[in-house]
Protein backbone atom coordinates (compact mmCIF):
# COMPACT_ATOMS: atom_id res chain seq x y z
CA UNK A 1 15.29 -13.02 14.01
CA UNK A 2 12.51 -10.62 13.05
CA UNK A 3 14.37 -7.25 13.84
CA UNK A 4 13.11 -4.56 11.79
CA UNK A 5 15.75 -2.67 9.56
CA UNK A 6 15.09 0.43 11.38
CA UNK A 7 15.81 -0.83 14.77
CA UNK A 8 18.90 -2.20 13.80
CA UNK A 9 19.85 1.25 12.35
CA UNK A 10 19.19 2.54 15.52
CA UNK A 11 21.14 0.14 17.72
CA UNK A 12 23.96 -0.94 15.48
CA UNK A 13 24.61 2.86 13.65
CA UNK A 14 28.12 2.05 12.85
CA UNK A 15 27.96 -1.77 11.50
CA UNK A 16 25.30 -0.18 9.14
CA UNK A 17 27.87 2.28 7.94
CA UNK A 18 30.40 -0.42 7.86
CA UNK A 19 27.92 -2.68 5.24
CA UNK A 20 27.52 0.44 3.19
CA UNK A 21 31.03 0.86 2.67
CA UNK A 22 32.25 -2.74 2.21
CA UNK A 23 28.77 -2.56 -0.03
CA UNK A 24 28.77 0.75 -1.52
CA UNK A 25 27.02 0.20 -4.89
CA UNK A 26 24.48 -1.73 -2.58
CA UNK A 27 24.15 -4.81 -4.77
CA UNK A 28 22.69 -7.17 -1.57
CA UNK A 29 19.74 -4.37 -1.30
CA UNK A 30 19.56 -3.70 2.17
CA UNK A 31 20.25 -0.40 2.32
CA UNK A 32 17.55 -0.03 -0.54
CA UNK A 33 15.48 -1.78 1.80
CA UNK A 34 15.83 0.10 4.78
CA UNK A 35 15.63 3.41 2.39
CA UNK A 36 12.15 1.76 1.18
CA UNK A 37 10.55 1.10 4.39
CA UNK A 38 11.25 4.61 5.78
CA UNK A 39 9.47 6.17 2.75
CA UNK A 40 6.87 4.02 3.21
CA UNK A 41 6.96 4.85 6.99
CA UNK A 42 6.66 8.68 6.07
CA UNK A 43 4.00 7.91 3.58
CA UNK A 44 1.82 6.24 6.53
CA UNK A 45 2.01 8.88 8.66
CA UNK A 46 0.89 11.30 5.67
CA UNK A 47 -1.85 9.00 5.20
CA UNK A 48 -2.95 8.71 8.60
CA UNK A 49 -3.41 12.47 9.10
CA UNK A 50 -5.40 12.62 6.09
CA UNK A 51 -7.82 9.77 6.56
CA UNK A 52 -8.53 10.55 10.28
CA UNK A 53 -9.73 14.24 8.88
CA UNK A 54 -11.98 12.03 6.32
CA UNK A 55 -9.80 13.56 3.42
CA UNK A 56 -9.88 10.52 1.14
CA UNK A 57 -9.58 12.72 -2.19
CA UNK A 58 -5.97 13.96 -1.09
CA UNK A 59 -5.12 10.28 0.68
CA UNK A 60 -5.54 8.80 -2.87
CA UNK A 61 -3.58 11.81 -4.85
CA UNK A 62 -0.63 11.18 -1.92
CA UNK A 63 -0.81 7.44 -2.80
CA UNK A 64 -0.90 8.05 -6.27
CA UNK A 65 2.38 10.20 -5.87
CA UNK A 66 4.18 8.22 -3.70
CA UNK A 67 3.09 4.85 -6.50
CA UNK A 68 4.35 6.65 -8.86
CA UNK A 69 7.49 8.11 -7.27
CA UNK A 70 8.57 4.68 -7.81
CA UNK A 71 11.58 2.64 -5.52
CA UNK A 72 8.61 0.35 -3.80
CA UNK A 73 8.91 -3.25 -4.22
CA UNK A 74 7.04 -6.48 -3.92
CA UNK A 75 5.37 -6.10 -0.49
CA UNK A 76 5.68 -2.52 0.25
CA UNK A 77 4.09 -1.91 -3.70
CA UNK A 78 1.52 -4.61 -2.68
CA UNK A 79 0.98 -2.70 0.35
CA UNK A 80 0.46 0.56 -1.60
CA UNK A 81 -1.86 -0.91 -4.12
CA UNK A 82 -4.00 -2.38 -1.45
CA UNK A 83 -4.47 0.91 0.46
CA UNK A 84 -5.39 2.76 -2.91
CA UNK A 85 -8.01 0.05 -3.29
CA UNK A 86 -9.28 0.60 0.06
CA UNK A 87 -9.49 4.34 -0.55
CA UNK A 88 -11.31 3.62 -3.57
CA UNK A 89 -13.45 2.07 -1.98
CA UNK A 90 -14.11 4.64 0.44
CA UNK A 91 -14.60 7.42 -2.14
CA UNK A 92 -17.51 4.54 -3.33
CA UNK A 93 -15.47 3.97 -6.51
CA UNK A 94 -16.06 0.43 -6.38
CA UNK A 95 -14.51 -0.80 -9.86
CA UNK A 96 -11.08 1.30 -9.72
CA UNK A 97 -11.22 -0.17 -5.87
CA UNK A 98 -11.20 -3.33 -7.36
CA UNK A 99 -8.59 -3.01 -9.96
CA UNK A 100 -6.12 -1.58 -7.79
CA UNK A 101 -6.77 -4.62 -5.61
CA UNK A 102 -5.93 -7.21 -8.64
CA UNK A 103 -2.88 -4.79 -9.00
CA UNK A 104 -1.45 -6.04 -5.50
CA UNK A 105 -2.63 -9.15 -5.45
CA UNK A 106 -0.48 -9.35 -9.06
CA UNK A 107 2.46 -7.28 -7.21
CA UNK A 108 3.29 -10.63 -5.16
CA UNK A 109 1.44 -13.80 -6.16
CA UNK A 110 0.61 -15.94 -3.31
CA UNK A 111 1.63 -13.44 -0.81
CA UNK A 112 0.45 -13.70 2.54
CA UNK A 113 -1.55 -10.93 1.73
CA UNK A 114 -3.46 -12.86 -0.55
CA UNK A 115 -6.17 -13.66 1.00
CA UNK A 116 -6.98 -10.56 2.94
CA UNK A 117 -6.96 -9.20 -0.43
CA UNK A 118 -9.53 -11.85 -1.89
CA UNK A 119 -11.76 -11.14 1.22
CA UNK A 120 -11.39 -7.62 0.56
CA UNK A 121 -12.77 -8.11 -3.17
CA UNK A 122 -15.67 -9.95 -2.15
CA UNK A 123 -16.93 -7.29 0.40
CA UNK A 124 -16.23 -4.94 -2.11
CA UNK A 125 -17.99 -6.81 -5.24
CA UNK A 126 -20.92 -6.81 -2.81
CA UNK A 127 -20.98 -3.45 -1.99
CA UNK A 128 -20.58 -2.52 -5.99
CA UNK A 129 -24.08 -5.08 -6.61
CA UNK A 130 -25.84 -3.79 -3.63
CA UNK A 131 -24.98 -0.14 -4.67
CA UNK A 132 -26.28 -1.31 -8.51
CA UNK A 133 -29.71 -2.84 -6.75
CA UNK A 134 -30.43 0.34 -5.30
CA UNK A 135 -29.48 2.31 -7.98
CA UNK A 136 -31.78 0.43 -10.26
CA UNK A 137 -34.65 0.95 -7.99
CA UNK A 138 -34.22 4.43 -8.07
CA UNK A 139 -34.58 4.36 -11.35
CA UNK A 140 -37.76 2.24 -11.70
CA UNK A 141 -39.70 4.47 -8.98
């Protein structure tokens, strides 16, 4: 159906509750799942705030944190793992960009984020050999 977690929350409150109490040690996940994607909702926001002020430094310490805070899984981790790539990448640190970007792509084989993520690399790997060319020029003059 497509309905998001959250806007079933919102519309069908009680049936929630009703799950979590027929499901209370929560063994089908999907009250892990909707706990997961409002982190991760939070987290954006965070993010967001930060990146639009061109703070990159303290977008990649809150991704850090919220990595390491653990409870992501499969995409949502993917998801996280891409953006500190792409934040790497900002901050011009083009080989820990591209790690963290193996580090998603590994989250969730053949996701459909896959390929974004391989065209990703390749913009990046060009940036890290263009940034090398110029920095061996420098170095010649």
């Amino acid at each position: 159906m497509g309905l998001s977690e959250a806007l079933l929350a919102k519309f069908y409150g009680d049936e929630i509750e009703t799950i979590k109490a027929s499901d209370p040690s929560d063994e089908s996940g999907y009250i892990k799942g909707i706990e997961q994607k409002g982190k991760f909702a939070e987290f954006q926001g965070k993010l967001n705030a930060l990146a639009s002020k061109g703070e990159f430094k303290e977008a990649l310490a809150l991704t850090n944190d919220t990595i390491t805070s653990g409870g992501f899984e499969d995409g949502l981790l993917q998801q996280l793992l891409f953006l500190k790539g792409m934040i790497h990448a900002e901050l011009g640190e083009f080989t820990k960009a591209l790690e963290s970007l193996d580090k998603a792509d590994a989250a969730v084989p053949e996701s459909p984020m896959s390929g974004q993520i391989t065209a990703v690399k390749a913009k990046i790997s060009k940036m890290q050999e263009k940034e090398s060319v110029q920095e061996t020029e420098k170095s010649e003059d």
